[in-house]
C-alpha atoms as a PDB file:
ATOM      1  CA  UNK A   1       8.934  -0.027 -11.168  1.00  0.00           C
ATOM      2  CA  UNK A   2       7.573   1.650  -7.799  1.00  0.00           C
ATOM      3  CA  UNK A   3       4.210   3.114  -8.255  1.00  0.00           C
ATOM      4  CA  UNK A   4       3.548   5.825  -5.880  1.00  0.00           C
ATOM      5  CA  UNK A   5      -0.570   6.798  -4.067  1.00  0.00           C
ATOM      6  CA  UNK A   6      -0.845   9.542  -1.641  1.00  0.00           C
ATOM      7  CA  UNK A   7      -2.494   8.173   1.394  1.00  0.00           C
ATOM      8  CA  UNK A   8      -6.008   9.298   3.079  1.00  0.00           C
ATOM      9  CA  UNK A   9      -6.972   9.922   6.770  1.00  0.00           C
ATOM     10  CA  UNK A  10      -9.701   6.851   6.424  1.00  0.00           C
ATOM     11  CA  UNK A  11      -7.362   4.420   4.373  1.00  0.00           C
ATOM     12  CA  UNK A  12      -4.670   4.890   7.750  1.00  0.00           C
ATOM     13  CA  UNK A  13      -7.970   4.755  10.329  1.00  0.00           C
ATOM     14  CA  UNK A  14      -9.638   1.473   9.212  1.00  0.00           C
ATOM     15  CA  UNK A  15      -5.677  -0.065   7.650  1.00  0.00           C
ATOM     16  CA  UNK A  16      -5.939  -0.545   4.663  1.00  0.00           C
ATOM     17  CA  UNK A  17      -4.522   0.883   1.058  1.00  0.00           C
ATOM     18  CA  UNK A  18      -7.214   1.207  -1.979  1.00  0.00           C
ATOM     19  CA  UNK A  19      -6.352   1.562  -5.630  1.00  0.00           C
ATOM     20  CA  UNK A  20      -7.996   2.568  -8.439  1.00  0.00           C
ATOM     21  CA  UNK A  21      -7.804   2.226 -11.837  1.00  0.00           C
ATOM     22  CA  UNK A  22      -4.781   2.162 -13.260  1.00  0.00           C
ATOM     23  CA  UNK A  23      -1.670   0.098 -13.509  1.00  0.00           C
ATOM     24  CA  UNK A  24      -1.083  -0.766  -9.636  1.00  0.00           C
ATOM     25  CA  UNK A  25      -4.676  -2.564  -9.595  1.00  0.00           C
ATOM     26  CA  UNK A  26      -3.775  -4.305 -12.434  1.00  0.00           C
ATOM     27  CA  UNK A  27      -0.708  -6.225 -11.070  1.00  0.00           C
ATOM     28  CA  UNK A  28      -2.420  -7.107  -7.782  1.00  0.00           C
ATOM     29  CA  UNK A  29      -4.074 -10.302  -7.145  1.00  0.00           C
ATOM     30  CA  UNK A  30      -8.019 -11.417  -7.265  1.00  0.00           C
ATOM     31  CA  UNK A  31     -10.308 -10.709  -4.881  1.00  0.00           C
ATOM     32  CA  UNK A  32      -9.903 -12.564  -1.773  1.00  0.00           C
ATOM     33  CA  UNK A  33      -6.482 -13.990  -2.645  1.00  0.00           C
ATOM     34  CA  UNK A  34      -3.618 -14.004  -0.427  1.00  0.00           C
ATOM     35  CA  UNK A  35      -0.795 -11.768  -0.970  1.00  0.00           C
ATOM     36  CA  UNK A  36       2.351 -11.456   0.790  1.00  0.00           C
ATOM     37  CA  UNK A  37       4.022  -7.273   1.324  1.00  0.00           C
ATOM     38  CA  UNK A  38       7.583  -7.109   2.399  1.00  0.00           C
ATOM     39  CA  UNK A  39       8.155  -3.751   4.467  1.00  0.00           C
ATOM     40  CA  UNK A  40      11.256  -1.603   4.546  1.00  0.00           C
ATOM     41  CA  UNK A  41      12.691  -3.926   7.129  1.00  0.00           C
ATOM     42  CA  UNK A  42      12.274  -6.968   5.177  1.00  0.00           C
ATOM     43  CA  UNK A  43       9.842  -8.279   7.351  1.00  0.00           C
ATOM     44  CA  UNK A  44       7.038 -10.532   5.532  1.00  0.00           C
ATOM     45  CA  UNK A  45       3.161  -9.610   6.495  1.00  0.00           C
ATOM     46  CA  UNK A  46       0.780 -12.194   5.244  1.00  0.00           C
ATOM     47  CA  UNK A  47      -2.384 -10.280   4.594  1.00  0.00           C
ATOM     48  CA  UNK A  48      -5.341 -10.659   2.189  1.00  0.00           C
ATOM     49  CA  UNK A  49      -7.066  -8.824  -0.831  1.00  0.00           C
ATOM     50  CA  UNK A  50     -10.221  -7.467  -0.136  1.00  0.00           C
ATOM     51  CA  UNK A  51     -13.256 -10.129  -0.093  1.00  0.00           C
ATOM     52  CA  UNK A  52     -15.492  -7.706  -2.504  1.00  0.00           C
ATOM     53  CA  UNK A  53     -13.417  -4.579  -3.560  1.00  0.00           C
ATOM     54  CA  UNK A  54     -10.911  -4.872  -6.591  1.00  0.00           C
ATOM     55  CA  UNK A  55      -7.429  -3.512  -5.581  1.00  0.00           C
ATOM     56  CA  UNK A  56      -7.777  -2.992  -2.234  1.00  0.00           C
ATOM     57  CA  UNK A  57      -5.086  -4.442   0.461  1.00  0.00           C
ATOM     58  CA  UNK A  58      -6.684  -5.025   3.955  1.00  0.00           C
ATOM     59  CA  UNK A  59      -4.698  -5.432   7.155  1.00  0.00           C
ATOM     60  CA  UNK A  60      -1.922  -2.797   6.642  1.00  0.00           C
ATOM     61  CA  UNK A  61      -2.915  -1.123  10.574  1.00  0.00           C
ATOM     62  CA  UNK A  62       0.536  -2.188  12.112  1.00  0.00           C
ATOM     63  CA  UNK A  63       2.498  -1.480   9.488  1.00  0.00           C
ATOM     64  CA  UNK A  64       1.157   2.504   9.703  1.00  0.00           C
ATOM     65  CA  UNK A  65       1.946   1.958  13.240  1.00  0.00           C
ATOM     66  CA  UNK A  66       5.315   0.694  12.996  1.00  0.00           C
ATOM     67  CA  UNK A  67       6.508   3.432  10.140  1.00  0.00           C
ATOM     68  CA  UNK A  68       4.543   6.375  11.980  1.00  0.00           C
ATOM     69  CA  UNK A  69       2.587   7.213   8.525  1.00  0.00           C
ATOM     70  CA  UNK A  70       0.177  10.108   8.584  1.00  0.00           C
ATOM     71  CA  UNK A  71      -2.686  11.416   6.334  1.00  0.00           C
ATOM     72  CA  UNK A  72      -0.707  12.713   2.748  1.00  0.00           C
ATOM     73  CA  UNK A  73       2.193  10.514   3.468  1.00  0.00           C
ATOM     74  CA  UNK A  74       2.951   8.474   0.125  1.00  0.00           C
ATOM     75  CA  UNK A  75       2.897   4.655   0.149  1.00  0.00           C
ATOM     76  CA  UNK A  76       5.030   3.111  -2.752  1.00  0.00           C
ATOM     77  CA  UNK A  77       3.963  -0.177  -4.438  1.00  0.00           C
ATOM     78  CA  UNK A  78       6.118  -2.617  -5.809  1.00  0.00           C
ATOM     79  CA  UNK A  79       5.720  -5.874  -7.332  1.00  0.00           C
ATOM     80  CA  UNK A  80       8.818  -8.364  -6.528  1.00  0.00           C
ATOM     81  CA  UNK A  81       6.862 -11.684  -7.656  1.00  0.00           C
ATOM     82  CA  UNK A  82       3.449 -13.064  -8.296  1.00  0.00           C
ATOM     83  CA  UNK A  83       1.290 -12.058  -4.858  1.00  0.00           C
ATOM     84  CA  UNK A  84       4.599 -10.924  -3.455  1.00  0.00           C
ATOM     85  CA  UNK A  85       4.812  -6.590  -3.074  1.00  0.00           C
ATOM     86  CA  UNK A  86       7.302  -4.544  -1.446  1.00  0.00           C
ATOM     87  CA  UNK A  87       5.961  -1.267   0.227  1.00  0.00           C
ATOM     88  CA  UNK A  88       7.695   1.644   1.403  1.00  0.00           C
ATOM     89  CA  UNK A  89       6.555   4.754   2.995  1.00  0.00           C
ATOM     90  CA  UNK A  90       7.601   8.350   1.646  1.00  0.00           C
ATOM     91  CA  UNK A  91       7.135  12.066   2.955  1.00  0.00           C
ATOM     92  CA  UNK A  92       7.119  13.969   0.394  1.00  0.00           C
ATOM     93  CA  UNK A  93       7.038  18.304   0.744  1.00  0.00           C
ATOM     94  CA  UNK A  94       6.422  19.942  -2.250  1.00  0.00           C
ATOM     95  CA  UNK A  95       7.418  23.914  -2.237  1.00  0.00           C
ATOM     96  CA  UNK A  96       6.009  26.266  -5.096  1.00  0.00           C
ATOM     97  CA  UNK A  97       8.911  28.160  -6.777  1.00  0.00           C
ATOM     98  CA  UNK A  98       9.484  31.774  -6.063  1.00  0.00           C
END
C-alpha cells in the first residue's frame, strides 16, 4: 500500500520528509535507526531516522534535487521490507467541478 503526504517548502529546504501520526509513522523504524529508500530509478540511498523526532526521514536533499520536487508536490511512501521504503514523487492538480 502507497501512503501519500503533501510536501512543505521547509521539509524540501532543510531535506527531509516528517510524518505524523498515523499509519506511515507506524511502519517506519526507531529513532536513529538506519533505513534504506529505493527511488523511482531503483537507486538505493542509505540514510538515517531522525536522532530525536519519531517519523521523520533525514537526508532526502538530493533526491528533491534529482526529481525536481517543489513545495505541494506529493511524496508517496512505501514499505518493501523491514527498514527498506520505496518513494516516489507525484504532481498532483486538483480542479473544482463546474
Amino acid at each position: 500500500m502507497i501512503y501519500l503526504k503533501k510536501i512543505s517548502k521547509k521539509e524540501i529546504q532543510y531535506g527531509y520528509i516528517s510524518t505524523r501520526k498515523g499509519k506511515i509513522r507506524n511502519l517506519l523504524p526507531n529513532i536513529g535507526m538506519p533505513i534504506v529508500v529505493n527511488d523511482l530509478d531503483d537507486r538505493e540511498h542509505h540514510l538515517n531516522m531522525h536522532k530525536s523526532q519519531p517519523g521523520r526521514i533525514d537526508g532526502l536533499t538530493h533526491l528533491y534535487k534529482d526529481f525536481q520536487v517543489q513545495e505541494g508536490d506529493y511524496i508517496g511512501v512505501e514499505m518493501l521490507a523491514e527498514n527498506v521504503i520505496k518513494v516516489s514523487f507525484y504532481k498532483l492538480t486538483l480542479r473544482r467541478r463546474k
